[in-house]
PDB file of N, CA and C in Angstrom:
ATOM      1  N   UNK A   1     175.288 164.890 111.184  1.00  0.00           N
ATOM      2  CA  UNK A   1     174.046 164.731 111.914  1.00  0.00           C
ATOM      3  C   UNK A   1     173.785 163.267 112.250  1.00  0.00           C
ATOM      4  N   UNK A   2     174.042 162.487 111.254  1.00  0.00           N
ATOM      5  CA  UNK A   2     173.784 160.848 111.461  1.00  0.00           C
ATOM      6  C   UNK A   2     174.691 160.486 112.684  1.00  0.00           C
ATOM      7  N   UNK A   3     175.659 161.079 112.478  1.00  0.00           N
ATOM      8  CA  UNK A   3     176.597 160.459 113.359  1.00  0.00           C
ATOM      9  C   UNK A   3     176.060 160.487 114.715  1.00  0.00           C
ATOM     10  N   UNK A   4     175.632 162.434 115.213  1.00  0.00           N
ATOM     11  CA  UNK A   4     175.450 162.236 116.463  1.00  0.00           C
ATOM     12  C   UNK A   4     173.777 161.751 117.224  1.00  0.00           C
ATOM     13  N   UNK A   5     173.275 161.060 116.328  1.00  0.00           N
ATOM     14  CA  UNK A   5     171.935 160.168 116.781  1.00  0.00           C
ATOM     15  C   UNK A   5     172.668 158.964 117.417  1.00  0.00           C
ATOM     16  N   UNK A   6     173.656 158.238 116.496  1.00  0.00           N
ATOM     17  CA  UNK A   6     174.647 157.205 117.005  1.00  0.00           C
ATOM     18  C   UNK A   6     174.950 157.631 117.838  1.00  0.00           C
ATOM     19  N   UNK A   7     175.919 158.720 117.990  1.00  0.00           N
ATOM     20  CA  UNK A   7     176.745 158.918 119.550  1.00  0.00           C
ATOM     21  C   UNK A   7     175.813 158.657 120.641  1.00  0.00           C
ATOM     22  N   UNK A   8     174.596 159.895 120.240  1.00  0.00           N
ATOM     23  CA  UNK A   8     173.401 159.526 121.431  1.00  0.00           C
ATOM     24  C   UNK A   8     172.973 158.396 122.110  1.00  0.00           C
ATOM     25  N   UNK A   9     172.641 157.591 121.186  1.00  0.00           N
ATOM     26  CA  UNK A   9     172.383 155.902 121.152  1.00  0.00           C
ATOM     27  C   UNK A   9     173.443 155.386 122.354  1.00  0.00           C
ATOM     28  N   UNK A  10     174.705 155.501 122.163  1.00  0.00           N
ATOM     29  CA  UNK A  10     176.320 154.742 122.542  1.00  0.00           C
ATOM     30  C   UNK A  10     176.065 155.507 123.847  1.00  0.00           C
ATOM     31  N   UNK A  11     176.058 157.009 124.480  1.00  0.00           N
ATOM     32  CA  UNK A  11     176.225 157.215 125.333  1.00  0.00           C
ATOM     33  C   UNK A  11     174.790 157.068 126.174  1.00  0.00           C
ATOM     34  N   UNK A  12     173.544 157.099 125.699  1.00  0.00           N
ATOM     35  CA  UNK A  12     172.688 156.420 126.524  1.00  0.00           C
ATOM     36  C   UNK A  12     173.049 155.324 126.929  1.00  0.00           C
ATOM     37  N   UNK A  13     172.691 154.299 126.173  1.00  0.00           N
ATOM     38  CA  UNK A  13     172.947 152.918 126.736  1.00  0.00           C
ATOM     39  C   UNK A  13     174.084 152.649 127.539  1.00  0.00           C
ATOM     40  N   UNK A  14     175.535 153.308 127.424  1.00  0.00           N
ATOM     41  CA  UNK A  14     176.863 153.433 128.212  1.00  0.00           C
ATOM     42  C   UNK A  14     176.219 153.885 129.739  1.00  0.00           C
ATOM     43  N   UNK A  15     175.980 154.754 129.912  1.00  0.00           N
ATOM     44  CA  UNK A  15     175.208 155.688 130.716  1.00  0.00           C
ATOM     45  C   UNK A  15     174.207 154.735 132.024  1.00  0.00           C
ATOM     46  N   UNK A  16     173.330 154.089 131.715  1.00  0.00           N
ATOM     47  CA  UNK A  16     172.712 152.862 131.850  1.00  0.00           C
ATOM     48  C   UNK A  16     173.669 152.190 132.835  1.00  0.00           C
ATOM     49  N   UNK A  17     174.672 152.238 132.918  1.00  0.00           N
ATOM     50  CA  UNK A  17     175.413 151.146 133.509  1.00  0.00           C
ATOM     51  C   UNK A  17     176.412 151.908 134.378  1.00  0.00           C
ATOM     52  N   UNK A  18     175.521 152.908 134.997  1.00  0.00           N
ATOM     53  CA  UNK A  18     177.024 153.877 135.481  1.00  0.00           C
ATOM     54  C   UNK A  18     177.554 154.752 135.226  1.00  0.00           C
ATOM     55  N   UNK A  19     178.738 155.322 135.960  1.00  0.00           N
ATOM     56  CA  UNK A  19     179.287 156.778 135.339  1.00  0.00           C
ATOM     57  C   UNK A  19     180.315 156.427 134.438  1.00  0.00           C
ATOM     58  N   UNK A  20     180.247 156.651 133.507  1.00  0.00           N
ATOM     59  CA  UNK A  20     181.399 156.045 132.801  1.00  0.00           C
ATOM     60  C   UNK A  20     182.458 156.495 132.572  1.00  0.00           C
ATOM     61  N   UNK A  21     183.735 155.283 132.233  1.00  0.00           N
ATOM     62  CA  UNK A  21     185.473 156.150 132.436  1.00  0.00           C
ATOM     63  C   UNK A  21     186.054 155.726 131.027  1.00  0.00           C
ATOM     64  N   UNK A  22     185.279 154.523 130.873  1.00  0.00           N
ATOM     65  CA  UNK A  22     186.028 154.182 129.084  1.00  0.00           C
ATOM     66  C   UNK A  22     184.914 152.947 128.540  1.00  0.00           C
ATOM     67  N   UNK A  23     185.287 153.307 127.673  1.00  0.00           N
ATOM     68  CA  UNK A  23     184.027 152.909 126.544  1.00  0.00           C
ATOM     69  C   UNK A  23     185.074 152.056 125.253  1.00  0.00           C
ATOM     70  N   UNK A  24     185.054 150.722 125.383  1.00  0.00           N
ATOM     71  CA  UNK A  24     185.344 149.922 123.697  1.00  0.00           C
ATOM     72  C   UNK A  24     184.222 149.348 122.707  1.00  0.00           C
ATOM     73  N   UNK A  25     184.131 149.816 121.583  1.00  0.00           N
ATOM     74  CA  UNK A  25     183.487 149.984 120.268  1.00  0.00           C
ATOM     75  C   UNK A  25     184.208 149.390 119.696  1.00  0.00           C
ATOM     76  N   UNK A  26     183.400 148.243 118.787  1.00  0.00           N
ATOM     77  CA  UNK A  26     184.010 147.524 117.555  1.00  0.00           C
ATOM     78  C   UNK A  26     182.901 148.499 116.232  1.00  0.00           C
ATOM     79  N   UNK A  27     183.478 148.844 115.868  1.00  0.00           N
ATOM     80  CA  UNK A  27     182.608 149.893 114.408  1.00  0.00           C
ATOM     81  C   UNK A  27     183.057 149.633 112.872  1.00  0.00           C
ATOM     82  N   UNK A  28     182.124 148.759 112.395  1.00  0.00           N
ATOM     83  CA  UNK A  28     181.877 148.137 110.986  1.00  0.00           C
ATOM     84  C   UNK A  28     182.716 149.289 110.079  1.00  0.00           C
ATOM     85  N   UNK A  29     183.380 148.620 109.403  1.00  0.00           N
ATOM     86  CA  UNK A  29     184.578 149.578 108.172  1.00  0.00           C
ATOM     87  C   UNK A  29     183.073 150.102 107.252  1.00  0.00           C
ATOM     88  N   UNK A  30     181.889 149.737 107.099  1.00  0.00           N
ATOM     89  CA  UNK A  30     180.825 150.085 106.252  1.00  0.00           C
ATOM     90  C   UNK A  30     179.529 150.392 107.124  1.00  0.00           C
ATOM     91  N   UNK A  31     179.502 150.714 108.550  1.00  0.00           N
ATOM     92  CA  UNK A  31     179.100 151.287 109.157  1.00  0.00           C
ATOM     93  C   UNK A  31     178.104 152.401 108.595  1.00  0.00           C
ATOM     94  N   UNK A  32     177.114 152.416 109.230  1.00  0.00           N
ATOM     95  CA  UNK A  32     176.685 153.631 108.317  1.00  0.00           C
ATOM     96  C   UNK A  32     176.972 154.985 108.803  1.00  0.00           C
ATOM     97  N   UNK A  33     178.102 155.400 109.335  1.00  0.00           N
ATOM     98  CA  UNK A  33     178.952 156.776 109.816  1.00  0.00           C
ATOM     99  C   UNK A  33     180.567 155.970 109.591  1.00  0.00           C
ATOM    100  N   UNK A  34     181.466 156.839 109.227  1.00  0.00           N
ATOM    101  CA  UNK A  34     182.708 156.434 108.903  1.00  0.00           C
ATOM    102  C   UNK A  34     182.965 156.386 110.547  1.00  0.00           C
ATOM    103  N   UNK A  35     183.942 155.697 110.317  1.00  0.00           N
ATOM    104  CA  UNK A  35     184.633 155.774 112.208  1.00  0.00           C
ATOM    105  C   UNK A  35     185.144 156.553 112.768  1.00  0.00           C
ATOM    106  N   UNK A  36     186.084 157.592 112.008  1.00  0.00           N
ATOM    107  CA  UNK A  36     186.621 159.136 112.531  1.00  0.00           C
ATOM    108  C   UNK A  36     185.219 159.999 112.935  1.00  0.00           C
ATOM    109  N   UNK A  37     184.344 159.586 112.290  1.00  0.00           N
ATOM    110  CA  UNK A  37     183.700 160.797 112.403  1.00  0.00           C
ATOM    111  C   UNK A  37     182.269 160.899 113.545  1.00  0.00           C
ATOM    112  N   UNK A  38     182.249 159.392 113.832  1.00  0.00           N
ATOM    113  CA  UNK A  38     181.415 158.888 114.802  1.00  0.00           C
ATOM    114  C   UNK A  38     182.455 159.253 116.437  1.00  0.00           C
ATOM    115  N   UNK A  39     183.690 158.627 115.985  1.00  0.00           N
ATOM    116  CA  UNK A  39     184.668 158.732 117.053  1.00  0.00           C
ATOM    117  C   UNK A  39     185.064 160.287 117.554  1.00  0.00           C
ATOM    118  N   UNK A  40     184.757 161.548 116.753  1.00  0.00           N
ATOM    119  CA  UNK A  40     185.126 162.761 117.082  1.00  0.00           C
ATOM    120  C   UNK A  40     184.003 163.337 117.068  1.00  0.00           C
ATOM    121  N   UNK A  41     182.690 162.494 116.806  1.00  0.00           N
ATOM    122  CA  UNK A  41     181.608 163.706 117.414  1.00  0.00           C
ATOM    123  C   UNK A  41     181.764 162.795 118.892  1.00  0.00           C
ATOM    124  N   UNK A  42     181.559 161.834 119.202  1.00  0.00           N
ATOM    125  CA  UNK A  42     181.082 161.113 120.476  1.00  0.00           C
ATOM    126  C   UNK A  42     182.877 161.998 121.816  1.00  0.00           C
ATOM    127  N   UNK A  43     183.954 162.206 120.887  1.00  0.00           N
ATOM    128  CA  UNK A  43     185.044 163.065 121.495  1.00  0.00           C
ATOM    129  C   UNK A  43     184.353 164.182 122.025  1.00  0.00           C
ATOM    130  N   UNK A  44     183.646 165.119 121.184  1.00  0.00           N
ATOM    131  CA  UNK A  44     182.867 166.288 121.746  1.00  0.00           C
ATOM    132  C   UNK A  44     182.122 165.802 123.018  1.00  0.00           C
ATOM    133  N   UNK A  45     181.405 164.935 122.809  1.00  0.00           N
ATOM    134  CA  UNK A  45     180.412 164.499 123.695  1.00  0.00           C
ATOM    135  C   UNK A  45     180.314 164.423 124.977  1.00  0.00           C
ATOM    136  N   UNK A  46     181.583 163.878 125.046  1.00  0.00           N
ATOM    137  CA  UNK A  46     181.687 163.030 126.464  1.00  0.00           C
ATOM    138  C   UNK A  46     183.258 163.156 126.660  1.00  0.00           C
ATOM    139  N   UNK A  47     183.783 163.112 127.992  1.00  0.00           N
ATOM    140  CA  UNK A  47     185.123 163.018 128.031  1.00  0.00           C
ATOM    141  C   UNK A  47     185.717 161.699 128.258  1.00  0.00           C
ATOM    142  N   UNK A  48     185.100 160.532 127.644  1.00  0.00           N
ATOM    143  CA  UNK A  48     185.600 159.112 128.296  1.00  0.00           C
ATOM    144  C   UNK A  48     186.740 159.006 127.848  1.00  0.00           C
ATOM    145  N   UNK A  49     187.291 157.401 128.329  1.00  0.00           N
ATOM    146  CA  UNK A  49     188.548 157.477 127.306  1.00  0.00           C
ATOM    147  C   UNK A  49     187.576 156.556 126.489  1.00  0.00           C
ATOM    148  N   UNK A  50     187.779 156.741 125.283  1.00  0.00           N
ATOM    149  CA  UNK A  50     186.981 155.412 123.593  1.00  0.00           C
ATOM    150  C   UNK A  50     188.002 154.571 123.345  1.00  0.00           C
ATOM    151  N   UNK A  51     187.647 153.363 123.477  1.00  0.00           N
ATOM    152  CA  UNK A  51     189.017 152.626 123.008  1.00  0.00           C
ATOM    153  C   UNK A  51     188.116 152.169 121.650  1.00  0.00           C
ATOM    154  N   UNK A  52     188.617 151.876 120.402  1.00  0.00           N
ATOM    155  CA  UNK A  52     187.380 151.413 118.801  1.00  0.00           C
ATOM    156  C   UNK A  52     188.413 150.677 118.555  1.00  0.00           C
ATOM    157  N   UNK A  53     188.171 149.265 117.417  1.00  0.00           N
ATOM    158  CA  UNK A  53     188.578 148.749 116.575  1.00  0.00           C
ATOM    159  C   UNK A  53     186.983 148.519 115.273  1.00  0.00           C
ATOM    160  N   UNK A  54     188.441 148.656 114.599  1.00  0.00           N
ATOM    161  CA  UNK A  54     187.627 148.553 113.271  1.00  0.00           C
ATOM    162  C   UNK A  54     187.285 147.065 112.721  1.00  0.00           C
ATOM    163  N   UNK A  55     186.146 146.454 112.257  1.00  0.00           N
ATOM    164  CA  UNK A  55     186.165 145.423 112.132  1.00  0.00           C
ATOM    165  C   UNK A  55     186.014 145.363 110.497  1.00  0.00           C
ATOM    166  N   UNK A  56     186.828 144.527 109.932  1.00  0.00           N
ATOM    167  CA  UNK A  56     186.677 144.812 108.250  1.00  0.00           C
ATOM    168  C   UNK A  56     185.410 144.275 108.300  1.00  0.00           C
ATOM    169  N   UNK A  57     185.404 144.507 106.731  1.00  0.00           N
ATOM    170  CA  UNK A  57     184.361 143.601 105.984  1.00  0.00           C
ATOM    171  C   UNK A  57     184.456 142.482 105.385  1.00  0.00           C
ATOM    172  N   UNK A  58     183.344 141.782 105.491  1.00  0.00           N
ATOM    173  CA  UNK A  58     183.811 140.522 104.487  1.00  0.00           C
ATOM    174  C   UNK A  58     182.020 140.448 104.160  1.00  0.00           C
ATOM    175  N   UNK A  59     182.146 139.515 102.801  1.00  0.00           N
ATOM    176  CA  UNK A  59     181.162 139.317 101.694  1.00  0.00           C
ATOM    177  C   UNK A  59     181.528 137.850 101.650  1.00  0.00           C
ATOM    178  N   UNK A  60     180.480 137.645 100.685  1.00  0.00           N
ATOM    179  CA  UNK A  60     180.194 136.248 100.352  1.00  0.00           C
ATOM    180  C   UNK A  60     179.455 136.296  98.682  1.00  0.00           C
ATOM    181  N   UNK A  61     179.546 136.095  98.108  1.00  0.00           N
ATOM    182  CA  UNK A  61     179.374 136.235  96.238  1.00  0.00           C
ATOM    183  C   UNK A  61     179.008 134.904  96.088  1.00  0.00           C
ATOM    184  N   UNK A  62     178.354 134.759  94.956  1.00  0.00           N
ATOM    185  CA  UNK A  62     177.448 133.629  94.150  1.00  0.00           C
ATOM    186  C   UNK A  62     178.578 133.255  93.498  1.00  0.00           C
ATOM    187  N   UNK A  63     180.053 133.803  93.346  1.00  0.00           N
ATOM    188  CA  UNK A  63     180.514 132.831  92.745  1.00  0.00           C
ATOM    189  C   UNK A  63     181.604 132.368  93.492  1.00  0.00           C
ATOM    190  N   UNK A  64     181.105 132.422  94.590  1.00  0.00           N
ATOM    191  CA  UNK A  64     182.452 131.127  96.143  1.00  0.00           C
ATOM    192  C   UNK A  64     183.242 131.878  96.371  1.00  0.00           C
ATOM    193  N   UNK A  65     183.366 133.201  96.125  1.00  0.00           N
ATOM    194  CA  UNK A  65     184.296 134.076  96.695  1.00  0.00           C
ATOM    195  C   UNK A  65     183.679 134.547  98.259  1.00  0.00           C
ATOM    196  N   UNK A  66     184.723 134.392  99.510  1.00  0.00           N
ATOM    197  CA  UNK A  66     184.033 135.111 100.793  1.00  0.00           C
ATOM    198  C   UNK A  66     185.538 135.693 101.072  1.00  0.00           C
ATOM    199  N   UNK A  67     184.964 136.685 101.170  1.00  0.00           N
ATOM    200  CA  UNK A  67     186.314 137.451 101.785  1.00  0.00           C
ATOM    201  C   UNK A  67     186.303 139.354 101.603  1.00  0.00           C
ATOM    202  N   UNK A  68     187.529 140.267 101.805  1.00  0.00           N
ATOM    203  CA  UNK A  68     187.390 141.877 102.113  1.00  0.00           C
ATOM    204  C   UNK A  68     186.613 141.807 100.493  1.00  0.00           C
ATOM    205  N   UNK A  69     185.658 142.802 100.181  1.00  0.00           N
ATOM    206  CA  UNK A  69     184.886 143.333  99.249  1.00  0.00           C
ATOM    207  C   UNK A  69     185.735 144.325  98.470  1.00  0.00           C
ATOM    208  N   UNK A  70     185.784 144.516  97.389  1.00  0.00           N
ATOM    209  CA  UNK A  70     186.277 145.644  97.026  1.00  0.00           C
ATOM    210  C   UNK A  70     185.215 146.695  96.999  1.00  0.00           C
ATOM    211  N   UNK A  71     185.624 147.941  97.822  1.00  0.00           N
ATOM    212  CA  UNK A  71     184.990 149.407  98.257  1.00  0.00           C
ATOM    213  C   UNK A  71     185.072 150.203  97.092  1.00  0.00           C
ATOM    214  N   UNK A  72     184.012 150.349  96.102  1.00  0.00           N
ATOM    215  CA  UNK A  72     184.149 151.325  95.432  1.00  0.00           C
ATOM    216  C   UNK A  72     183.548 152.861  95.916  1.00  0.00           C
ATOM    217  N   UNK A  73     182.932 152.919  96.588  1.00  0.00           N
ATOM    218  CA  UNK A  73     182.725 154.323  97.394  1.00  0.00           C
ATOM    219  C   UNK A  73     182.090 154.242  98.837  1.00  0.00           C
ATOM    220  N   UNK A  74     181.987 155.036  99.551  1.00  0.00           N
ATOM    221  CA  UNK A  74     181.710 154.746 100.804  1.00  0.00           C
ATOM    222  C   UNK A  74     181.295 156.285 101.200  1.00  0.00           C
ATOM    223  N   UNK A  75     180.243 156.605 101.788  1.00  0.00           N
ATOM    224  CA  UNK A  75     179.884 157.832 102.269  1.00  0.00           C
ATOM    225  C   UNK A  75     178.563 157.354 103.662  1.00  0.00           C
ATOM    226  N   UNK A  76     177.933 158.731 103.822  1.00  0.00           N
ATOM    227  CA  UNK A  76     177.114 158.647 104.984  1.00  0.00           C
ATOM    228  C   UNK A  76     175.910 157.467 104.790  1.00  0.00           C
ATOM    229  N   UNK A  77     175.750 156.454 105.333  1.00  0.00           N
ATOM    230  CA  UNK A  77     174.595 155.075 105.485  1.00  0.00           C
ATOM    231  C   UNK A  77     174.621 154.726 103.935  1.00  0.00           C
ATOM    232  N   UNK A  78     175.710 154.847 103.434  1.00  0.00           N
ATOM    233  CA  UNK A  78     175.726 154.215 101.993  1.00  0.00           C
ATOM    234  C   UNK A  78     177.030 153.712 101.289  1.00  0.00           C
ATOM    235  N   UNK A  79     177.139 152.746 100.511  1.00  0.00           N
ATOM    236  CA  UNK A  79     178.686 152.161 100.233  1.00  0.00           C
ATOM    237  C   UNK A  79     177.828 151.038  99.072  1.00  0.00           C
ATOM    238  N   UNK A  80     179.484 151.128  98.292  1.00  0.00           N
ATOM    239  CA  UNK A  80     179.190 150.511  96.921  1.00  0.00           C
ATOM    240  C   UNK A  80     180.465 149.395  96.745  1.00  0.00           C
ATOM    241  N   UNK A  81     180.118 148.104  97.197  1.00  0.00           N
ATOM    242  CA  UNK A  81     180.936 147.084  96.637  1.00  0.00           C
ATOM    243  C   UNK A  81     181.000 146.124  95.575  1.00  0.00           C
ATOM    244  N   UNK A  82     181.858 145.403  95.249  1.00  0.00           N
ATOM    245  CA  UNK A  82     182.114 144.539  94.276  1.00  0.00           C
ATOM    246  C   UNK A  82     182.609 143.578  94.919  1.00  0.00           C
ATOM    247  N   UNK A  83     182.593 142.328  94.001  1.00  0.00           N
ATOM    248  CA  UNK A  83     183.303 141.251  94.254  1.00  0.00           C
ATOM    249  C   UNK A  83     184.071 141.436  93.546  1.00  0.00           C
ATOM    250  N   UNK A  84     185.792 141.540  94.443  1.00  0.00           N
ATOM    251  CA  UNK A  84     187.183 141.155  93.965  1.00  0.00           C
ATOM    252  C   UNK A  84     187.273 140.452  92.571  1.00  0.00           C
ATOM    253  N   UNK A  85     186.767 138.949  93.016  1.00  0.00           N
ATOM    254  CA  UNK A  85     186.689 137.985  91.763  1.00  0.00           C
ATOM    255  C   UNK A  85     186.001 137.841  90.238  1.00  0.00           C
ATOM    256  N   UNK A  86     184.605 138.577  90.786  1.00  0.00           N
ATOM    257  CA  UNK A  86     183.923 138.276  89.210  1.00  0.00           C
ATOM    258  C   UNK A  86     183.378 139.642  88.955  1.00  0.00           C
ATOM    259  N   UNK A  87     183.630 140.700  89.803  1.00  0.00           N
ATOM    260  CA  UNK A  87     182.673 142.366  90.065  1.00  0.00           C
ATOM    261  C   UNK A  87     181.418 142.395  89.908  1.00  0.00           C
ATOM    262  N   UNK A  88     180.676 141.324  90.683  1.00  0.00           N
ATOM    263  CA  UNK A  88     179.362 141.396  90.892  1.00  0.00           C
ATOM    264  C   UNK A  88     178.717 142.251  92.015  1.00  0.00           C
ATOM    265  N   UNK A  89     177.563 142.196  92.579  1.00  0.00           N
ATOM    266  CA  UNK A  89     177.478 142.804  93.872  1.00  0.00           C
ATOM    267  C   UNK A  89     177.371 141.770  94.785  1.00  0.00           C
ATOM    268  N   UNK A  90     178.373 141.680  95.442  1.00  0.00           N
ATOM    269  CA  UNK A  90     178.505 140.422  96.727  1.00  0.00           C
ATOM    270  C   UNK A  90     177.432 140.949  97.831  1.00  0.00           C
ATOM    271  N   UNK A  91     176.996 139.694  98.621  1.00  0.00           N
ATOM    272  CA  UNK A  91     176.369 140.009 100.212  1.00  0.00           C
ATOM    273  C   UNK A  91     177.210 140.480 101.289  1.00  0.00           C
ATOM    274  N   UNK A  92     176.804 141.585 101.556  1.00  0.00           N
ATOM    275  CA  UNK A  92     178.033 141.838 102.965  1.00  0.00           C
ATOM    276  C   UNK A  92     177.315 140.818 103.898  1.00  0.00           C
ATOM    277  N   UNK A  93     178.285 140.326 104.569  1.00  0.00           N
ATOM    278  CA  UNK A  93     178.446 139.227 105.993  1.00  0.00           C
ATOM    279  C   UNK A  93     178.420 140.293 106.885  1.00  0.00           C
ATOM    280  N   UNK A  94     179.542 141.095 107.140  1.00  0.00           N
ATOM    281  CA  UNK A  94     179.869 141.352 108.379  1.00  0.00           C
ATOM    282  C   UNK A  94     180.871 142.848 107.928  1.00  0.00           C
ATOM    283  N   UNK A  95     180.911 143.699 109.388  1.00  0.00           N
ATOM    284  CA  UNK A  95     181.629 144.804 109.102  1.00  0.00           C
ATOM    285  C   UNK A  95     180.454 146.053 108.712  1.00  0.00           C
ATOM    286  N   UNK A  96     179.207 145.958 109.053  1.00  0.00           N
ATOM    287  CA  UNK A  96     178.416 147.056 109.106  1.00  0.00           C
ATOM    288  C   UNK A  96     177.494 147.538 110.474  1.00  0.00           C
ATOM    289  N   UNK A  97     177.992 146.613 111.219  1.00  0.00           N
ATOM    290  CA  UNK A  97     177.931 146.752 112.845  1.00  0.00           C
ATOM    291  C   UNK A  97     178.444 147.928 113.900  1.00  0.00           C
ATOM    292  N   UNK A  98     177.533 148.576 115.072  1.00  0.00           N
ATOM    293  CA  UNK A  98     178.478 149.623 115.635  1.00  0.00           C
ATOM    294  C   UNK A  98     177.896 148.695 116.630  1.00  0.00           C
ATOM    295  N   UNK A  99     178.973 148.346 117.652  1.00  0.00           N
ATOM    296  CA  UNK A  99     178.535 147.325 119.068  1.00  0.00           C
ATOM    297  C   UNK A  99     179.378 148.062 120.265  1.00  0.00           C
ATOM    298  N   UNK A 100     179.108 148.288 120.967  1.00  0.00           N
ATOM    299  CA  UNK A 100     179.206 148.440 122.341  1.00  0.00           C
ATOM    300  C   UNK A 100     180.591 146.751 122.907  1.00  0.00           C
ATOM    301  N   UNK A 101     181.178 146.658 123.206  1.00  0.00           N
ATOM    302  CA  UNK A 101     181.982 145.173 123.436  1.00  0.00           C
ATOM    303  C   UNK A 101     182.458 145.733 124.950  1.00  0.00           C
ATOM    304  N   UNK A 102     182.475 147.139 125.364  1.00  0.00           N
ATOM    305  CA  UNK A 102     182.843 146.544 127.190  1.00  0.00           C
ATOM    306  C   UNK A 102     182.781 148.370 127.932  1.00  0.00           C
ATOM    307  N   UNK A 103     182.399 148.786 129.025  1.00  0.00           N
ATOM    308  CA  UNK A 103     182.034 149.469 129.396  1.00  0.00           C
ATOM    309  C   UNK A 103     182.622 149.594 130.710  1.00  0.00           C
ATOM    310  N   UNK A 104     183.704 150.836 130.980  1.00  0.00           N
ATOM    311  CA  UNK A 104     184.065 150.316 132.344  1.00  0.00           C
ATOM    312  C   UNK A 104     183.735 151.876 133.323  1.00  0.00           C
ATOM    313  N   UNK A 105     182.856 151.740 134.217  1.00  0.00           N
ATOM    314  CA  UNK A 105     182.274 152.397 135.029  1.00  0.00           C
ATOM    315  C   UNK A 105     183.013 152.963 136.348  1.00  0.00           C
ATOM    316  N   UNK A 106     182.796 154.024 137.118  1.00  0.00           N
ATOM    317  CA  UNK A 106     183.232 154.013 138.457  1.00  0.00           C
ATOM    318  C   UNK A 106     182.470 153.195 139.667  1.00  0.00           C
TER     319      UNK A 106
END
């Protein structure tokens, strides 16, 4: 269900700009919808072509560690990391983003 509020979201705003023929998505590895599953409801959806890359994650920890988080679980708008280095709970930086990056229309 989460997912296809997102899809909705992606193909409005896509939509906005034309009839559309292909659609590229950069979609956060901690996203709050996994990426298969955002990527195969928005498949139902629409017949574009989707081009996605996944953008990792990276953190930043109180103790000078910045870099991939270790993922101890990951499900729907929720995920549980550690810091690699000391297994604290690090700040995610980056990698929980779903962005729109290019839209190509008729």
């Amino acid at each position: 269900m989460h997912e296809t509020v997102i899809a909705d979201s992606i193909i409005k705003e896509a939509n906005k700009h034309g009839k559309v023929k292909k659609i590229y998505l950069e979609i956060g590895e901690l996203a709050h919808v996994p990426a298969n599953e955002l990527l195969g409801c928005l498949g139902r959806l629409v017949k574009w072509n989707i081009n996605s890359k996944i953008k990792r994650a990276k953190a930043k920890c109180r103790c000078g560690f910045q870099g991939h988080p270790k993922i101890l679980e990951r499900g729907h708008d929720y995920f549980f990391i550690e810091c690699p280095k000391c297994r604290k709970i690090p700040e995610l930086a980056e990698g929980k983003d779903i962005k729109i990056i290019k839209i190509i229309v008729d």
